[in-house]
Protein backbone atom coordinates (compact mmCIF):
# COMPACT_ATOMS: atom_id res chain seq x y z
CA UNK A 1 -30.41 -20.24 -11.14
CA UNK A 2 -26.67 -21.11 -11.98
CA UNK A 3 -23.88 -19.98 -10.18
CA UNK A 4 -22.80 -18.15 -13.00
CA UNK A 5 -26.19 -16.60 -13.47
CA UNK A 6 -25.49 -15.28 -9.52
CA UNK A 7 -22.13 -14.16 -10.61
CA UNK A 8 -23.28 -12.00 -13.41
CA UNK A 9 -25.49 -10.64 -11.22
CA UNK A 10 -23.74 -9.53 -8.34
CA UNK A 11 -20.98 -7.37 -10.40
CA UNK A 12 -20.98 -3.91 -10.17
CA UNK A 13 -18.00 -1.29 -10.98
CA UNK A 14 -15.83 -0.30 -7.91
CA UNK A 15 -17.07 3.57 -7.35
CA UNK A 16 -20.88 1.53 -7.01
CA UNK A 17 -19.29 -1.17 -4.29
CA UNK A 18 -17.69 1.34 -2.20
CA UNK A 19 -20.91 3.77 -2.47
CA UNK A 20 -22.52 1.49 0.29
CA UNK A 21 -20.07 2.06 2.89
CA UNK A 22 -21.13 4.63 5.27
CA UNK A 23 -19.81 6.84 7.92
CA UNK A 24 -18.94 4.74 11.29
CA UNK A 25 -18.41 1.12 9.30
CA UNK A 26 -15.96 -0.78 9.96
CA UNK A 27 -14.10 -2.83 6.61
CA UNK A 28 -11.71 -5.36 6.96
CA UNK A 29 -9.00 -5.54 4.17
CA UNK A 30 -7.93 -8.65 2.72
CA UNK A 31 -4.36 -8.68 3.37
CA UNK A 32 -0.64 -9.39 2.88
CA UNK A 33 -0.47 -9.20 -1.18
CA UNK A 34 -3.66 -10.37 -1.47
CA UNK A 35 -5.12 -6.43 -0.89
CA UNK A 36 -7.96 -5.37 -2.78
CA UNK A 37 -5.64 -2.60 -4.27
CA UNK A 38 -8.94 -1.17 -6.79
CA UNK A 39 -11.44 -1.33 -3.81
CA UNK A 40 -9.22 0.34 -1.11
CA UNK A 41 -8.16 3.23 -4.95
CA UNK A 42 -11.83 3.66 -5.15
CA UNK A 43 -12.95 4.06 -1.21
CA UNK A 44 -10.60 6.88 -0.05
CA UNK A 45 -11.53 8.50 -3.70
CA UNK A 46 -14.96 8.60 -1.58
CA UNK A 47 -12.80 10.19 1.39
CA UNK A 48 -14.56 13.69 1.67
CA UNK A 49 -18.00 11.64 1.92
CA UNK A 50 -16.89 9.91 5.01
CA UNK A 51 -16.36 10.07 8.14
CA UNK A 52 -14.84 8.03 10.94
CA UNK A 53 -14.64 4.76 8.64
CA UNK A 54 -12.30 1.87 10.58
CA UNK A 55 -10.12 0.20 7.78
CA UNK A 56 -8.53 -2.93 10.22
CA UNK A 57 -6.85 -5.57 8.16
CA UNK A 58 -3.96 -8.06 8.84
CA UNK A 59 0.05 -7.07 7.19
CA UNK A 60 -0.46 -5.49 3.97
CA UNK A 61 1.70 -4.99 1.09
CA UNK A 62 0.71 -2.08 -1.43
CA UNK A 63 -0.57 1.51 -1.32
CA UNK A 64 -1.85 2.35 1.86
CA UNK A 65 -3.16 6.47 1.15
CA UNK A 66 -5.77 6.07 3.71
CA UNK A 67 -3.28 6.61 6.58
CA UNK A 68 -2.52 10.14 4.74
CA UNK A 69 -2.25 13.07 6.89
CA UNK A 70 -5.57 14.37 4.76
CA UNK A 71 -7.69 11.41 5.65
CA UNK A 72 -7.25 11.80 9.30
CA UNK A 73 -11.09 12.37 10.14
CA UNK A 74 -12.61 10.60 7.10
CA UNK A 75 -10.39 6.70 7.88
CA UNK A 76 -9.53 5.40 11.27
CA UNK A 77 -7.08 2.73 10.50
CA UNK A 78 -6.34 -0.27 13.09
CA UNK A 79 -3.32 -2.63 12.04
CA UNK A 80 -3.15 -6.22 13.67
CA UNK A 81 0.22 -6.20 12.35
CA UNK A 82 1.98 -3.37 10.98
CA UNK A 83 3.72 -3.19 7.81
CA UNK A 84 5.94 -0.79 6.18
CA UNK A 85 3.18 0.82 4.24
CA UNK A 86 1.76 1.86 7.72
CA UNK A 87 4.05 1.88 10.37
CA UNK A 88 4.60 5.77 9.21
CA UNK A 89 1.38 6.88 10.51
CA UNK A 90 1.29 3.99 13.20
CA UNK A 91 4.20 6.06 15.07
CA UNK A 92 2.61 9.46 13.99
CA UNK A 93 -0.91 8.77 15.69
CA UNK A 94 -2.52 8.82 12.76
CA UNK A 95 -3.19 4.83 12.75
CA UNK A 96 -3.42 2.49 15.62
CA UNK A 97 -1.97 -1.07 16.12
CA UNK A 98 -4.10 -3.85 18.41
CA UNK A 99 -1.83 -6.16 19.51
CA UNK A 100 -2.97 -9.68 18.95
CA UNK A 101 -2.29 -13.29 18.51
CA UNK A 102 -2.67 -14.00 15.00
CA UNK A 103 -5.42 -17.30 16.41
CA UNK A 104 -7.43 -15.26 18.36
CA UNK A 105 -8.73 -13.12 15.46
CA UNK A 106 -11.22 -15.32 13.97
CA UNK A 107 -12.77 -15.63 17.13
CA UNK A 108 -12.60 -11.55 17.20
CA UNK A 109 -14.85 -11.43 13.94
CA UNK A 110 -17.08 -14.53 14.83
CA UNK A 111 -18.09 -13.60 18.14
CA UNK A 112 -18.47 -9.85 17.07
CA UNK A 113 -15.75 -8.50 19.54
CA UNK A 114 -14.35 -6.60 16.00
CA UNK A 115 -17.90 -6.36 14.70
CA UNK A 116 -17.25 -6.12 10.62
CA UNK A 117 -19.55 -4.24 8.19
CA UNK A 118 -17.20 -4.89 5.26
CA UNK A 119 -15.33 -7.35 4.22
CA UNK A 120 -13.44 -6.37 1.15
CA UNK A 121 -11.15 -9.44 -0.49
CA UNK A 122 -9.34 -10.22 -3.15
CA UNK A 123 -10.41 -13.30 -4.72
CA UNK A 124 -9.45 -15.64 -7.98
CA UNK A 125 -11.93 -16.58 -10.53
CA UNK A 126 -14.29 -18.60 -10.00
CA UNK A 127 -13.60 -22.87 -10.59
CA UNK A 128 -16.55 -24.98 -12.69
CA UNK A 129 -18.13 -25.13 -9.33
CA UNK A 130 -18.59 -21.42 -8.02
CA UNK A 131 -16.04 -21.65 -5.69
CA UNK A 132 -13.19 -18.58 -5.72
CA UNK A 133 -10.18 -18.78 -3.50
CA UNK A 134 -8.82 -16.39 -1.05
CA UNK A 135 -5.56 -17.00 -2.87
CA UNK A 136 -2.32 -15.24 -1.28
CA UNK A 137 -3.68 -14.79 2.36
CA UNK A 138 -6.37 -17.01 4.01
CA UNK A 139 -5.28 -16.36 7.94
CA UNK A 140 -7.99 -14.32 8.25
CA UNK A 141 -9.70 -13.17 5.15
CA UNK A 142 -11.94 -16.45 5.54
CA UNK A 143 -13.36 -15.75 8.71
CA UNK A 144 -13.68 -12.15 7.90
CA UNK A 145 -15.72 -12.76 4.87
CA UNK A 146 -17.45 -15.32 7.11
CA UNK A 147 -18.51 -12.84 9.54
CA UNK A 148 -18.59 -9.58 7.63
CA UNK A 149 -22.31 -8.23 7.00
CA UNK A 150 -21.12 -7.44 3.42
CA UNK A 151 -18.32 -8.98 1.53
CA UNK A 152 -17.43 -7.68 -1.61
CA UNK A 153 -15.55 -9.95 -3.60
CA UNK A 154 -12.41 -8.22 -6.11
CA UNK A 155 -12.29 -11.03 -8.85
CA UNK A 156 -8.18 -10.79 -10.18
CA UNK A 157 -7.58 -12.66 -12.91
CA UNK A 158 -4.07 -12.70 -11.53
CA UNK A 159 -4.94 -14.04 -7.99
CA UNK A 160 -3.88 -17.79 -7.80
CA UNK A 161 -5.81 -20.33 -6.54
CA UNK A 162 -4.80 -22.14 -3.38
CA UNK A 163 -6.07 -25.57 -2.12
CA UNK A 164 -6.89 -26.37 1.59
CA UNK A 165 -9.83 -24.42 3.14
CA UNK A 166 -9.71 -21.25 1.32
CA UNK A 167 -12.72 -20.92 -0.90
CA UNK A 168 -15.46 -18.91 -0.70
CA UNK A 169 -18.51 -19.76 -2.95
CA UNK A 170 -20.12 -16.75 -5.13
CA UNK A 171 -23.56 -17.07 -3.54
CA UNK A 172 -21.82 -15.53 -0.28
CA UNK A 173 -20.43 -12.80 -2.07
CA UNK A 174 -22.93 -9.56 -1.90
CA UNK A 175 -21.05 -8.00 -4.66
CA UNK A 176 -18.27 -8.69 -7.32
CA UNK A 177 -15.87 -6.14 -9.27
CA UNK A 178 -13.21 -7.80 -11.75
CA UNK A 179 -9.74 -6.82 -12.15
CA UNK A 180 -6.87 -8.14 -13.78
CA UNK A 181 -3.51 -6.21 -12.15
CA UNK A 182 -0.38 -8.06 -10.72
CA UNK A 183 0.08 -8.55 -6.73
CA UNK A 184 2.04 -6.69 -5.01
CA UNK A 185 5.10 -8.35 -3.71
CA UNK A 186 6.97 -7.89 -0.14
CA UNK A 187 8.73 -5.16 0.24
């Protein structure tokens, strides 16, 4: 089968990607502007079906509405740096910050100290070969999606592509939604 064949068949629509995450999972968010902003729209639209969900990603730029007041018992949200968008609820008690050195979080993921049941990333197209990149942020979106038991993949047409080691391949991807929506930029 082709990669494109694989492709096809992993998308699904956002509501049907966030359906699979369950009360007591743990997602990492792709992060800086590189934030899966329809993912992260469509899973606290799911907010009164969960319960006790960690949301831990690195800074992030964009809408944040899962550190709401309201979504106190349904999101449990753990910064490993804190950004405007959260510090709010960070110094309300709503959110917590781990302190961390930004190279000892792969090893977090990989050796399942920060166990991940999601990975949710924002990726560009896929190249002739398969391959999308992690565009905007590859600290540690890579070895998230590495280590993530699911990694759902949000195809932006507007993500660019970045050289060095920051591709992922489609076959690794569980699912796929497309997008096409601008990235947020730094506040």
């Amino acid at each position: 089968m082709s990669w494109i064949e694989i492709y096809r068949e992993k998308i699904i629509d956002p509501e049907t990607a966030v359906f699979k995450v369950k009360t007591g999972d743990r997602i990492y968010l792709g992060g800086g502007a590189a934030v899966p902003q329809v993912l992260v729209k469509a899973l606290v639209a799911r907010a009164s079906e969960l319960n006790n969900v960690e949301i831990t990603h690195m800074l992030h730029f964009g809408e944040a509405d899962y550190t709401n007041p309201e979504y106190v018992n349904n999101f449990r949200h753990n910064a490993l740096f804190i950004g405007a968008n959260v510090r709010g609820a960070v110094h309300d008690g709503r959110a917590h910050f781990t302190p961390v050195f930004l190279s000892e979080i792969p090893r977090l993921f990989r050796q399942k100290i920060l166990p991940l049941d999601f990975a949710f990333v924002q990726l560009s197209p896929p190249d002739e070969h398969g391959f999308c990149s992690f565009g905007a942020e590859i600290g540690c979106t890579k070895p998230a999606a590495e280590s993530a038991k699911i990694v759902i993949g949000e195809i932006n047409r507007q993500t660019p592509r970045t050289l060095g080691d920051s591709f992922i391949h489609v076959r690794d991807l569980d699912f796929v939604i497309e997008t096409d929506y601008p990235m947020p930029e730094a506040p």
